[in-house]
Protein backbone atom coordinates (compact mmCIF):
# COMPACT_ATOMS: atom_id res chain seq x y z
CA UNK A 1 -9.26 21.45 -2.56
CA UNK A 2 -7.29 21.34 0.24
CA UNK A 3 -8.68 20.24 3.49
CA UNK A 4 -7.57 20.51 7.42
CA UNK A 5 -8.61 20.19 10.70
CA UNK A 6 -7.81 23.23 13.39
CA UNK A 7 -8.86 24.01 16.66
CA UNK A 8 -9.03 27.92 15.55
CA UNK A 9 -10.08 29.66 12.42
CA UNK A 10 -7.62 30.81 9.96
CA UNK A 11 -7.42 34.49 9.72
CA UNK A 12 -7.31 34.16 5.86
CA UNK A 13 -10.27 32.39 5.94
CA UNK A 14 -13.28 34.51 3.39
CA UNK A 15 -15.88 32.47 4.15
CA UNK A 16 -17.50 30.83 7.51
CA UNK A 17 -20.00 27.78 7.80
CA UNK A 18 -21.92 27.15 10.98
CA UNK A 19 -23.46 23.64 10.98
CA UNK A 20 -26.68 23.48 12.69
CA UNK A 21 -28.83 21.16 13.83
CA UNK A 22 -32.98 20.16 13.20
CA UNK A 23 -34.77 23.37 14.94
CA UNK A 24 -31.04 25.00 16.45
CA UNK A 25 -30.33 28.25 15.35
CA UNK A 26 -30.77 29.17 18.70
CA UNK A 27 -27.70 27.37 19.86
CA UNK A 28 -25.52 28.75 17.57
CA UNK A 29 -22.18 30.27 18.96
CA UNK A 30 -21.67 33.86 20.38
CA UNK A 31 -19.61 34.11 16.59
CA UNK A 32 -22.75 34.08 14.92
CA UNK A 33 -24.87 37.68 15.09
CA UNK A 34 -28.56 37.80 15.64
CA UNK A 35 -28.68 39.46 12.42
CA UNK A 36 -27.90 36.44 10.30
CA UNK A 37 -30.10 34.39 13.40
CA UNK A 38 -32.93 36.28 12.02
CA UNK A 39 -32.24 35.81 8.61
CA UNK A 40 -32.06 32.49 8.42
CA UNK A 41 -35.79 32.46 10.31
CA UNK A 42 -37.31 34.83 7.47
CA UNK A 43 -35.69 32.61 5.00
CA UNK A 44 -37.47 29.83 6.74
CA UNK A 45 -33.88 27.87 7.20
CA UNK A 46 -34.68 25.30 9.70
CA UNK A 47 -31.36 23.00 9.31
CA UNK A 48 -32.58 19.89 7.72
CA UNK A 49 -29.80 17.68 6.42
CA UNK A 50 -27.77 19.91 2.90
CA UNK A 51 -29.73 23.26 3.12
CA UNK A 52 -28.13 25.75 3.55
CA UNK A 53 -29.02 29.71 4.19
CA UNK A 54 -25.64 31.87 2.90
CA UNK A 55 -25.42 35.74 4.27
CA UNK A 56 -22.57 38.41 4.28
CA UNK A 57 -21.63 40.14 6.89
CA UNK A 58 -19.19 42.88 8.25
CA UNK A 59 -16.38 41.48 10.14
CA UNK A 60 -13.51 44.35 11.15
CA UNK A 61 -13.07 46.21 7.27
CA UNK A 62 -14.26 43.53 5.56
CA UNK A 63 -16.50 41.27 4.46
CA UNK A 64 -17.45 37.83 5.46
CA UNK A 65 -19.20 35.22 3.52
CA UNK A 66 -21.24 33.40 6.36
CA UNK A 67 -23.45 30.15 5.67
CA UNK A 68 -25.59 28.04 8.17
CA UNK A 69 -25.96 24.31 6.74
CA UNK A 70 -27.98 22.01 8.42
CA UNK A 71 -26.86 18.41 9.44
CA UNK A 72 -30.77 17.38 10.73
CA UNK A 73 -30.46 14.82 12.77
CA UNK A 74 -26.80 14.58 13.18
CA UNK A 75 -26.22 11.57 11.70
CA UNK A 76 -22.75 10.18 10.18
CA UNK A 77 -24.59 10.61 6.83
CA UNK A 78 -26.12 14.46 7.42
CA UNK A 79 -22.99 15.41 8.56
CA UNK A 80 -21.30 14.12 4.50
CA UNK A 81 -24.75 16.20 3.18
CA UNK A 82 -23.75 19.27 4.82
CA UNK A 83 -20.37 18.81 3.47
CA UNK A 84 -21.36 18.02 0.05
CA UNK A 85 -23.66 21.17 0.23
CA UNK A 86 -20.77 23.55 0.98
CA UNK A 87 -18.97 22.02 -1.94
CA UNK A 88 -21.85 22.28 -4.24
CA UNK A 89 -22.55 25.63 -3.08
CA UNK A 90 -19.29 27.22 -3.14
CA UNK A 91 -16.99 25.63 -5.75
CA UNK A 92 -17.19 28.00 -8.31
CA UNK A 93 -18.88 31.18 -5.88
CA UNK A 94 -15.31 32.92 -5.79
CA UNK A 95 -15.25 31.83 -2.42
CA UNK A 96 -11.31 30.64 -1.80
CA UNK A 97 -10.97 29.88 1.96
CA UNK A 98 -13.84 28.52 3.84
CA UNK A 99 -13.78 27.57 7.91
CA UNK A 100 -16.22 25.35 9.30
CA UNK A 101 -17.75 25.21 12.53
CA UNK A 102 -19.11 22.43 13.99
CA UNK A 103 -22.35 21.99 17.02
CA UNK A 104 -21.10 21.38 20.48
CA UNK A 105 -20.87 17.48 20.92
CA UNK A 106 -19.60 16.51 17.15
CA UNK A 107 -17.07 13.77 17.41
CA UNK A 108 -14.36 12.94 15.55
CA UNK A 109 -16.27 10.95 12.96
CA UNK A 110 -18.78 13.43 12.27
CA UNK A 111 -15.96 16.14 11.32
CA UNK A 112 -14.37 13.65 8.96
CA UNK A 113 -17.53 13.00 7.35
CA UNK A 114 -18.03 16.83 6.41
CA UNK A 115 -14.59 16.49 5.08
CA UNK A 116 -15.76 13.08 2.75
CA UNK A 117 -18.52 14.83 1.60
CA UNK A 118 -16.87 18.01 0.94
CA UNK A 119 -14.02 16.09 -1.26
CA UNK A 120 -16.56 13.83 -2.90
CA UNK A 121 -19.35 17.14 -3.86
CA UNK A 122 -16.23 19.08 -4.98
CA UNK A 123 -14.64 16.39 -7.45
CA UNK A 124 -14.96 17.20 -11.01
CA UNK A 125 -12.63 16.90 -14.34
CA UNK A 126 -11.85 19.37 -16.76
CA UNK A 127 -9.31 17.55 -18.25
CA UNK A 128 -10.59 18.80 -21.73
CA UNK A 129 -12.34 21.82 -21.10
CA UNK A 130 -10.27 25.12 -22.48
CA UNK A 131 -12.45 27.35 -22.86
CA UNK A 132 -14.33 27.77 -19.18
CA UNK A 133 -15.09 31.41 -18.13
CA UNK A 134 -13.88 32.60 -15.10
CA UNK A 135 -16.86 31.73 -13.25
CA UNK A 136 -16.93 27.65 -14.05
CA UNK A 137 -13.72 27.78 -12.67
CA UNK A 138 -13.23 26.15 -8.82
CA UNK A 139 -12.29 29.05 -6.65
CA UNK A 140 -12.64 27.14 -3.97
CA UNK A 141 -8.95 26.06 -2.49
CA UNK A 142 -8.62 25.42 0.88
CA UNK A 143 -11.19 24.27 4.02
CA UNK A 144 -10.09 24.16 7.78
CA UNK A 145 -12.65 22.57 9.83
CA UNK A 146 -12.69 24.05 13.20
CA UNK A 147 -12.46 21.14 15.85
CA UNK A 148 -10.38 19.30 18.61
CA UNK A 149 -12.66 16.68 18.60
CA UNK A 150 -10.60 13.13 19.51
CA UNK A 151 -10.09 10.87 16.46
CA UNK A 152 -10.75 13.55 13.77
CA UNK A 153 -7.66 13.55 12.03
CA UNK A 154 -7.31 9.88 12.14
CA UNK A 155 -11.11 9.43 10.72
CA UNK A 156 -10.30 11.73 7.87
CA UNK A 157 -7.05 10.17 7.41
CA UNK A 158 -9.00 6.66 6.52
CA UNK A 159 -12.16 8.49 4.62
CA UNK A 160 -9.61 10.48 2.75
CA UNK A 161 -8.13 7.25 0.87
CA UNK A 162 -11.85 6.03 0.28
CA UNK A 163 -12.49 9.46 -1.06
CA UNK A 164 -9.65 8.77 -3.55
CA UNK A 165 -10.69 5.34 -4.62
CA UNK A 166 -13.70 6.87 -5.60
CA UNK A 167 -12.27 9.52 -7.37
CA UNK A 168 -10.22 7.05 -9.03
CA UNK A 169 -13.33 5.27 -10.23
CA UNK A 170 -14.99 8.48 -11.05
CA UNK A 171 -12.01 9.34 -13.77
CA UNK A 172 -11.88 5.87 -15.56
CA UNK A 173 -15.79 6.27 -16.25
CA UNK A 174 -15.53 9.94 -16.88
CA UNK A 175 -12.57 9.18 -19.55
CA UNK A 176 -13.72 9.05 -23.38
CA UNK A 177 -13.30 5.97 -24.97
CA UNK A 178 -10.25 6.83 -27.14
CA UNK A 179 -8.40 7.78 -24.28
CA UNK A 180 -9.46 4.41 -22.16
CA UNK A 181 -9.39 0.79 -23.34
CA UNK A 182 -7.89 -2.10 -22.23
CA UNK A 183 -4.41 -1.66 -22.04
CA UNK A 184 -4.42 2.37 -20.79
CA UNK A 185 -7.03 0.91 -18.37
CA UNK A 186 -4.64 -0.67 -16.52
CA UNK A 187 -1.82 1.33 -17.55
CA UNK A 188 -3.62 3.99 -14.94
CA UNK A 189 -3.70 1.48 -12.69
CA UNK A 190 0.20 0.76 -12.64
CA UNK A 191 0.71 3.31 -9.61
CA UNK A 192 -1.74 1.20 -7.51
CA UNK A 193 2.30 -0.63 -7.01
CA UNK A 194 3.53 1.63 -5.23
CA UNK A 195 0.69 1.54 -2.50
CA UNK A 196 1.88 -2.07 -2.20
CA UNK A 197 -0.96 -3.50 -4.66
CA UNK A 198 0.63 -6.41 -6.70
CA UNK A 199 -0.83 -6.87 -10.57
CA UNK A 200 -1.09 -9.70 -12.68
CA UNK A 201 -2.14 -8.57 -16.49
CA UNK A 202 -3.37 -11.88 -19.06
CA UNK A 203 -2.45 -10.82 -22.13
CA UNK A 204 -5.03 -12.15 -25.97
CA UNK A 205 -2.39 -14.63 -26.34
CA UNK A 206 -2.85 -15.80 -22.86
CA UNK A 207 -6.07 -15.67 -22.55
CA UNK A 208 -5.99 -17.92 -25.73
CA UNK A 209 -4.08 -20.35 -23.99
CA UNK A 210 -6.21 -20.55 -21.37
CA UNK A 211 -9.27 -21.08 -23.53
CA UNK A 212 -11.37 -17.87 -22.22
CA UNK A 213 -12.83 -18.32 -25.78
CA UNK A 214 -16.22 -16.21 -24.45
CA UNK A 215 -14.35 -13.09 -23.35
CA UNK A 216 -12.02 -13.11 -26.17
CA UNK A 217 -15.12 -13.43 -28.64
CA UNK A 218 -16.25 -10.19 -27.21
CA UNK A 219 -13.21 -8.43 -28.18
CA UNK A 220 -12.05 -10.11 -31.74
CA UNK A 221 -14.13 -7.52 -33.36
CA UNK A 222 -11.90 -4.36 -31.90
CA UNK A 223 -8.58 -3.38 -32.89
CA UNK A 224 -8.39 -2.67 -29.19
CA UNK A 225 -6.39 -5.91 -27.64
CA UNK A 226 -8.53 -7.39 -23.97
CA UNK A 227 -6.57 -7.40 -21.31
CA UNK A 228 -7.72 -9.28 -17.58
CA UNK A 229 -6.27 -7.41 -14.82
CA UNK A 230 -5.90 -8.75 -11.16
CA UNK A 231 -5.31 -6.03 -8.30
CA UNK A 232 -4.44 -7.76 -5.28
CA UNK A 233 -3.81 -6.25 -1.49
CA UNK A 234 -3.02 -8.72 1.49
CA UNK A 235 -3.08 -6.56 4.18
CA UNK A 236 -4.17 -9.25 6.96
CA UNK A 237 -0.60 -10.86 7.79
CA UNK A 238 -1.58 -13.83 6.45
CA UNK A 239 -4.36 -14.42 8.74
CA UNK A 240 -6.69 -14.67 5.87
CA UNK A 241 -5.40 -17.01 3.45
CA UNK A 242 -8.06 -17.38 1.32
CA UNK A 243 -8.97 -13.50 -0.53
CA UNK A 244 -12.35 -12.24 -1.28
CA UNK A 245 -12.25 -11.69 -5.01
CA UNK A 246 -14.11 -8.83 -6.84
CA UNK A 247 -14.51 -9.09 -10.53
CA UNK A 248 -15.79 -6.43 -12.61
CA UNK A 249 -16.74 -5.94 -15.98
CA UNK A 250 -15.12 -3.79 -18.22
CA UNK A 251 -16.41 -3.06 -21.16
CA UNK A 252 -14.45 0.41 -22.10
CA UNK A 253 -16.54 1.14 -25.00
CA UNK A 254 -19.75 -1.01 -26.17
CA UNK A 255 -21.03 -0.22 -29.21
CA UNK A 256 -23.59 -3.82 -28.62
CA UNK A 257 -21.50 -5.18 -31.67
CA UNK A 258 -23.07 -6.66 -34.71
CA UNK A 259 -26.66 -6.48 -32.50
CA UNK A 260 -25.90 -2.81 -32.80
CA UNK A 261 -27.26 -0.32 -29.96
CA UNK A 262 -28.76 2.90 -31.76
CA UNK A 263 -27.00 5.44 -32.24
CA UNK A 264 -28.69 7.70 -30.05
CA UNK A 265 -27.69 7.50 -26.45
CA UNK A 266 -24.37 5.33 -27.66
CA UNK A 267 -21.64 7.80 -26.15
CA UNK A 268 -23.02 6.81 -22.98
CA UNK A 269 -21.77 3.19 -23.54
CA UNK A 270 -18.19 4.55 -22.24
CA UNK A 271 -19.34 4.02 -19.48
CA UNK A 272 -19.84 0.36 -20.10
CA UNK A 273 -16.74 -0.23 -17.85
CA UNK A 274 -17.93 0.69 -14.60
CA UNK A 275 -17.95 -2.53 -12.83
CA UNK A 276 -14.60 -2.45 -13.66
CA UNK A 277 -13.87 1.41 -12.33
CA UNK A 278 -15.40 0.26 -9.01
CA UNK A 279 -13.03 -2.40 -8.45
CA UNK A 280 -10.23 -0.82 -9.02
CA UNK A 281 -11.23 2.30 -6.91
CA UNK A 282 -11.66 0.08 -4.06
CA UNK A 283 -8.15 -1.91 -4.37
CA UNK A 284 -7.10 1.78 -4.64
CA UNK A 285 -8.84 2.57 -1.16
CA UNK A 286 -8.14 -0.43 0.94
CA UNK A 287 -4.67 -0.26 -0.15
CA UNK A 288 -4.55 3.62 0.66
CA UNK A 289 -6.31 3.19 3.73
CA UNK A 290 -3.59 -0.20 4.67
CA UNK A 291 -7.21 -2.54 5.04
CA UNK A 292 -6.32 -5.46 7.09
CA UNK A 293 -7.67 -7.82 4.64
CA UNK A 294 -6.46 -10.13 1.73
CA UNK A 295 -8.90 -9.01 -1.11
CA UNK A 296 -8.36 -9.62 -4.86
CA UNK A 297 -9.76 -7.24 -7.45
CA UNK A 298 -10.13 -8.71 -11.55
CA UNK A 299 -11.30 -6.72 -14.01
CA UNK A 300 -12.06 -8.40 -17.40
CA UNK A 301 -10.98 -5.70 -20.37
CA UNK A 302 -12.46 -5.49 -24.02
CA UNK A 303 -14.24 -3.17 -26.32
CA UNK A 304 -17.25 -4.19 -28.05
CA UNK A 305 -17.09 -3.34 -32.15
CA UNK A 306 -19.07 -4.55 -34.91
CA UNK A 307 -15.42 -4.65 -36.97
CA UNK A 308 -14.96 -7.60 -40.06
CA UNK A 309 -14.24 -9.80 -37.12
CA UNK A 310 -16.69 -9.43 -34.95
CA UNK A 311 -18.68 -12.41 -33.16
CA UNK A 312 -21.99 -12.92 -35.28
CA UNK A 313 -25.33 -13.46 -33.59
CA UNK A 314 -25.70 -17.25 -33.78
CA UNK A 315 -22.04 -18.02 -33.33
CA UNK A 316 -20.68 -20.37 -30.59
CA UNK A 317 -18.52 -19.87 -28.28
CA UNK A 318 -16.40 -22.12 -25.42
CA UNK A 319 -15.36 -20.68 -22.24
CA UNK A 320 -12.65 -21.27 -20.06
CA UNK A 321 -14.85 -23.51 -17.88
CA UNK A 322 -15.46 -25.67 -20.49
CA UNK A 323 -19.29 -24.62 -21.20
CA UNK A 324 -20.53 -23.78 -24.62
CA UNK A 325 -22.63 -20.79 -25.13
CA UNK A 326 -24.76 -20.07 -28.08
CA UNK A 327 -24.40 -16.19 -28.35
CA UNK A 328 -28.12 -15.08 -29.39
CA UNK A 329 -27.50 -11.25 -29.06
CA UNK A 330 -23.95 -9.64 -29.42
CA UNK A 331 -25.12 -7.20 -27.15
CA UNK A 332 -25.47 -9.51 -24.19
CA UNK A 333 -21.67 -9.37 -24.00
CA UNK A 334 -20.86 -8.26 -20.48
CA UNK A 335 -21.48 -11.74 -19.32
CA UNK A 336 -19.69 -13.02 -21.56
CA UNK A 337 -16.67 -11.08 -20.40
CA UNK A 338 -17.04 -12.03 -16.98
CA UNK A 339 -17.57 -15.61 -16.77
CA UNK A 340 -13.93 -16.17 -17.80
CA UNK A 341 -13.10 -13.64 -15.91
CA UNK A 342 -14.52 -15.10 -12.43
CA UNK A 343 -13.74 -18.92 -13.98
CA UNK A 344 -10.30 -17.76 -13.92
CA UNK A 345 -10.20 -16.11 -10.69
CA UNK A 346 -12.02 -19.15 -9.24
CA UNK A 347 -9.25 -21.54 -10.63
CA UNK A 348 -6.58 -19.14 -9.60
CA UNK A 349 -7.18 -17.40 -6.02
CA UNK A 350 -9.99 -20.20 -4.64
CA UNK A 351 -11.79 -17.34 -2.82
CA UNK A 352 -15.10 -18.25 -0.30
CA UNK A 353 -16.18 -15.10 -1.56
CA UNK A 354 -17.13 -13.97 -4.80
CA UNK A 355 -18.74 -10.83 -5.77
CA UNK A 356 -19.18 -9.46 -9.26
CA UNK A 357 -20.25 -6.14 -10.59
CA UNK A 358 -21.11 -5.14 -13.82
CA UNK A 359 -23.26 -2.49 -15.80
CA UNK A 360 -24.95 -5.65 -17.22
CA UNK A 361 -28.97 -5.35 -18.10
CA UNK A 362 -30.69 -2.58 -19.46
CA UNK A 363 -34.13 -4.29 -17.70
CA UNK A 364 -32.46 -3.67 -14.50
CA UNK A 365 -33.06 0.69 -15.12
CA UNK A 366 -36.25 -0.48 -15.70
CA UNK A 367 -36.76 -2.21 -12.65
CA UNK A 368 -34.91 -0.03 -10.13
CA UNK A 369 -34.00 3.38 -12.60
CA UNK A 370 -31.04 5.33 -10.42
CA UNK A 371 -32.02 4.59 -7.01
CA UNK A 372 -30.75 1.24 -6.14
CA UNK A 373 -28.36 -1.35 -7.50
CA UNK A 374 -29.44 -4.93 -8.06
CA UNK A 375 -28.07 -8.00 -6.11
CA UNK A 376 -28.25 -11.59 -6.69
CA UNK A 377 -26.70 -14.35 -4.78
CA UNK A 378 -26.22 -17.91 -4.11
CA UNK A 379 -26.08 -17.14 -0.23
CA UNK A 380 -28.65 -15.40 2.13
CA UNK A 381 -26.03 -14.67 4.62
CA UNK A 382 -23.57 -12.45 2.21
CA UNK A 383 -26.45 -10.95 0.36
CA UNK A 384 -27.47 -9.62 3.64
CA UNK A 385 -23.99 -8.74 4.31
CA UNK A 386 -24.02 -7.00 1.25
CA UNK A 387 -27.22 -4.91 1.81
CA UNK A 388 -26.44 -3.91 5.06
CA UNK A 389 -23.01 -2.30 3.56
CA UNK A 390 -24.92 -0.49 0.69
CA UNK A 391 -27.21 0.58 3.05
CA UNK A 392 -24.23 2.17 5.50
CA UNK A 393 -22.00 3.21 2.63
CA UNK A 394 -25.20 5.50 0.59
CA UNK A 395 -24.53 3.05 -1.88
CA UNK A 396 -27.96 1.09 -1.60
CA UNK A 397 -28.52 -2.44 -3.08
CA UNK A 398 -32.13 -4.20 -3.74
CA UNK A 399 -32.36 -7.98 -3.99
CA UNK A 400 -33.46 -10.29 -6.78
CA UNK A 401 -34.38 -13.79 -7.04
CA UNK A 402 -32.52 -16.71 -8.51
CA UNK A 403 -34.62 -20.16 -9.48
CA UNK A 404 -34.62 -22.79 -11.92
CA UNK A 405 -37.72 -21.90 -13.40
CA UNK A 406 -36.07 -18.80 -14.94
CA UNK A 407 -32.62 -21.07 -15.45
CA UNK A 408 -34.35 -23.12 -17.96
CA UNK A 409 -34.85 -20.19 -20.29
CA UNK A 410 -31.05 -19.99 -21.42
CA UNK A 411 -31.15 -23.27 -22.35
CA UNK A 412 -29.93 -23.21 -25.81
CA UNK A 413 -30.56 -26.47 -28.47
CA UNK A 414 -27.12 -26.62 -29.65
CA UNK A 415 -24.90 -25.52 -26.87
CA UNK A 416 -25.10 -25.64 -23.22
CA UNK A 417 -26.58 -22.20 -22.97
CA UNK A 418 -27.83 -18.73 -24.73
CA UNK A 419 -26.40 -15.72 -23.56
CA UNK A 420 -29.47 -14.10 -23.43
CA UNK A 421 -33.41 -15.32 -22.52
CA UNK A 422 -36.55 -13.91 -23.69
CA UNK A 423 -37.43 -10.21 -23.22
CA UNK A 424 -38.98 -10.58 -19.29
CA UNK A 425 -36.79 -11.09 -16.05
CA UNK A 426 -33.94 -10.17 -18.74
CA UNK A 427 -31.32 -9.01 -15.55
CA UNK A 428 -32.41 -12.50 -13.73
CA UNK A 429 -31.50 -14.30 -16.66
CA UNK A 430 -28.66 -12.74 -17.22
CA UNK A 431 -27.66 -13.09 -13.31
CA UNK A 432 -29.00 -17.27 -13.76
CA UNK A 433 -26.36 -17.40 -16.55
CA UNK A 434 -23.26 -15.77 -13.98
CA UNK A 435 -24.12 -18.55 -12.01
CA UNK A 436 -23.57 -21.68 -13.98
CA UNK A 437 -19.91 -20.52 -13.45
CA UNK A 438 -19.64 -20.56 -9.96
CA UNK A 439 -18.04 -23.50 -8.20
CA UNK A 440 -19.40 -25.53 -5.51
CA UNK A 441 -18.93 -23.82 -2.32
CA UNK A 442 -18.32 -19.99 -3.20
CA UNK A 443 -20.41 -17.49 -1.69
CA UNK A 444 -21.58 -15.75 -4.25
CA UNK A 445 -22.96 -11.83 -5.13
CA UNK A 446 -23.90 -10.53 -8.80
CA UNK A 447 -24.30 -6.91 -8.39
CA UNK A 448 -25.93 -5.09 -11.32
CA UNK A 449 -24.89 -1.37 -11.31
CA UNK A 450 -26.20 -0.27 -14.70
CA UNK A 451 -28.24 2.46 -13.29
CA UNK A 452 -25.70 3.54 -10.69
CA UNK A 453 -22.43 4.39 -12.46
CA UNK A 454 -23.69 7.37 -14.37
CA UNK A 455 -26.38 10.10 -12.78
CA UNK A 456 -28.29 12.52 -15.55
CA UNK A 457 -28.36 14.53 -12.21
CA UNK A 458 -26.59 15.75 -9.65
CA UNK A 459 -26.83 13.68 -6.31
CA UNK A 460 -25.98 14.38 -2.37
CA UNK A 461 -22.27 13.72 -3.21
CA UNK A 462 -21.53 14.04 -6.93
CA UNK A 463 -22.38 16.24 -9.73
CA UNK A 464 -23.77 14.98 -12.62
CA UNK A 465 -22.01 12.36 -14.61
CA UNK A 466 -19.36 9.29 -12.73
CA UNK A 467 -21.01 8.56 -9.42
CA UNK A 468 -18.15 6.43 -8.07
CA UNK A 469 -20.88 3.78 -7.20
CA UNK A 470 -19.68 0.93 -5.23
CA UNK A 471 -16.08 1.52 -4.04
CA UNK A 472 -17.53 2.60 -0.87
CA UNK A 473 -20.05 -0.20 -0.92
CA UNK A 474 -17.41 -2.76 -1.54
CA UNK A 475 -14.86 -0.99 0.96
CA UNK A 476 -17.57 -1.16 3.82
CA UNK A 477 -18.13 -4.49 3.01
CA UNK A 478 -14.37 -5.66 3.53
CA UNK A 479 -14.62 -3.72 7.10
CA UNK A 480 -17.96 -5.51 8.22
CA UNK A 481 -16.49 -8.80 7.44
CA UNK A 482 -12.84 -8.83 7.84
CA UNK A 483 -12.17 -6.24 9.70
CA UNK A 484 -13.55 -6.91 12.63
């Protein structure tokens, strides 16, 4: 889908959107007839935010698709609804060229966002699909948005490489298992070089060397080799020395090893990677969109098999930091993965800021199902940081406690820790064990995304399946804090 902005309508243009606001079909333009006026009101069309009233109508000889969406309020985030709604509504209608018009008083920001939401609604992959019918193919090609609003272009310009850092995200989750795994997971990410995005890539030997003992225990039952990627932008002229560092997990396939998951449900567990997805997607965005911030982006890479090899409930384990850990459950291996990856990235970067994201916890579905991500953190000031970006990006975040009383329950008799607790608070535990690896002095965010990554159903800006959760939480959260 091809999107522009124009101050006129293109003549080739089949279909026509007015966006309206709460209660104003009244103060639609001259453009508009009464007829579709008074359609809309016996359809009872009102214009709250993404619904939308569609019509056809004679213009000259022929005929014009014509749709009123509402925008409600007029918000930054109605105006992405209305967008997405158009997408939704028209990808695979037959409808090829759509024009947009937009309420008197819509600034530049407001266009762009119909544009976002319009790019994020209308991304899907049919990579493998061969046998659609003509009508589950996109018809939809090209979208002018009618406006000379100041800033527009330059919005959409920004938006647009957030839009493709979640896109980015969207296809690693989306992509089977077979196709990625550790080393095609960053072999995708290889063209993140040319937008000026330096990579590091730890190798098993490496890793060895390093003693990362917990994430490679994860891995020694796949043929699949881990890999650690680091993604880093420096886009602040060196006015920000130290980098914020996001580490993600990424599991590319988890089968829950030797603690085997059942198999019902277990081709979901591609999926497993999408703390991972997120962080690349956003080094993809702030690098697109030239961020003026020095950010640093790991992603810790293994597949989880029950093969001859595979760690055995009960086994021990060192990590890079040093710490033992008594792995109870082979299925608790996501932490396990990370804490050499953030030890690492600790050791190597010596960030102020630490944030983490990972599809870690079952219990946290449980406790929050699809509608909000859980956040833990050593820090009240970057947790509320952190909210307040969810909140802004539609990426929204709820936070959990950390104490000792729940510390005490990984407390393993032979090693310095279990990697898993009893069956209650089982994401706090999990989140209490992330922390025994962060040094004195980091600001500190676990964000579990378990119930984010993936939607059963479709949402305001996706379809159903990848969600693209947290690149644009992440990316908002670089411009409240360095950006400024």
């Amino acid at each position: 889908m091809q999107i522009s902005i124009s101050a006129t309508r293109p003549a080739a243009a089949d279909s026509l959107a007015f966006l309206v606001r709460k209660d104003g079909i009244s103060d639609l333009p001259l453009t508009a007839s009464q007829i579709i006026r008074d359609g809309a009101s016996a359809a009872r069309f009102t214009g709250e935010a993404a619904s939308v009233f569609e019509t056809f109508v004679g213009e000259g000889d022929r005929t014009l698709r014509v749709l009123l969406t509402g925008i409600g309020g007029g918000t930054l985030q109605d105006y992405e609804k209305a967008g997405a709604a158009l997408a939704a509504k028209l990808g695979t209608s037959g409808a090829s060229s759509l024009a947009v018009e937009f309420p008197e008083g819509t600034e530049g920001e407001g266009v762009a966002r119909v544009a976002l939401g319009l790019t994020l609604r209308g991304w899907r992959m049919d990579t493998y699909r061969t046998r659609l019918s003509d009508k589950q193919k996109p018809t939809l090609k090209d979208v002018t948005l009618i406006s000379d609003a100041k800033g527009a272009k330059e919005a959409w310009e920004r938006l647009s490489a957030i839009a493709d850092g979640v896109a980015f995200a969207r296809e690693l989750v989306t992509e089977p298992a077979n196709i990625i795994y550790p080393e095609s997971f960053v072999e995708r990410c290889e063209p993140l070089k040319a937008l000026g995005v330096e990579i590091t890539v730890l190798d098993e030997k490496q890793m060895a060397e390093l003693g990362m003992g917990a994430l490679l225990g994860v891995a020694q039952g796949s043929a699949r080799k881990p890999r650690l990627l680091a993604l880093r932008w420096d886009g602040s002229g060196g006015s920000q020395q130290k980098p914020a560092v996001f580490v993600g997990k990424g599991v590319t396939f988890d089968t829950g090893g030797i603690s085997i998951k059942p198999a019902a449900g277990m081709e979901d567990m591609k999926w497993d990677m999408g703390g991972a997805a997120a962080v690349a997607g956003v080094m993809k965005a702030l690098a697109g969109r030239k961020a003026k911030a020095h950010v640093v982006g790991v992603c810790g890479l293994v597949e989880n098999m029950p093969g001859s090899n595979a760690q055995r409930p009960g086994d021990v384990v060192k990590s890079m930091s040093g710490q033992t850990i008594e792995v109870i459950n082979t299925d608790a291996e996501g932490r396990l993965v990370l804490c050499d990856a953030m030890h690492w990235a600790q050791k190597n970067f010596s960030p102020e800021i630490m944030i983490d994201l990972a599809t870690l916890t079952g219990a946290m579905i449980i406790s929050l199902g699809s509608e909000h991500g859980g956040i833990f953190s050593n820090d009240d000031g970057l947790a509320e940081q952190l909210l307040k970006a969810g909140k802004d990006a539609g990426d929204p975040l709820w936070r959990f406690p950390l104490s000792d009383a729940y510390n005490k329950l990984i407390d393993s008799p032979i090693a310095d820790m279990k990697n898993v607790g009893p069956r209650g608070a089982g994401s706090i535990t999990a989140a209490q064990f992330l922390q025994r690896f962060v040094e004195n002095g980091v600001k500190w965010a676990h964000l579990d995304i378990a119930g984010m990554v993936w939607a059963d159903k479709p949402g305001a800006t996706w379809d159903k399946g990848a969600t693209g959760y947290g690149v644009r939480l992440l990316d908002q959260f670089v411009s409240d804090v360095f950006e400024k």
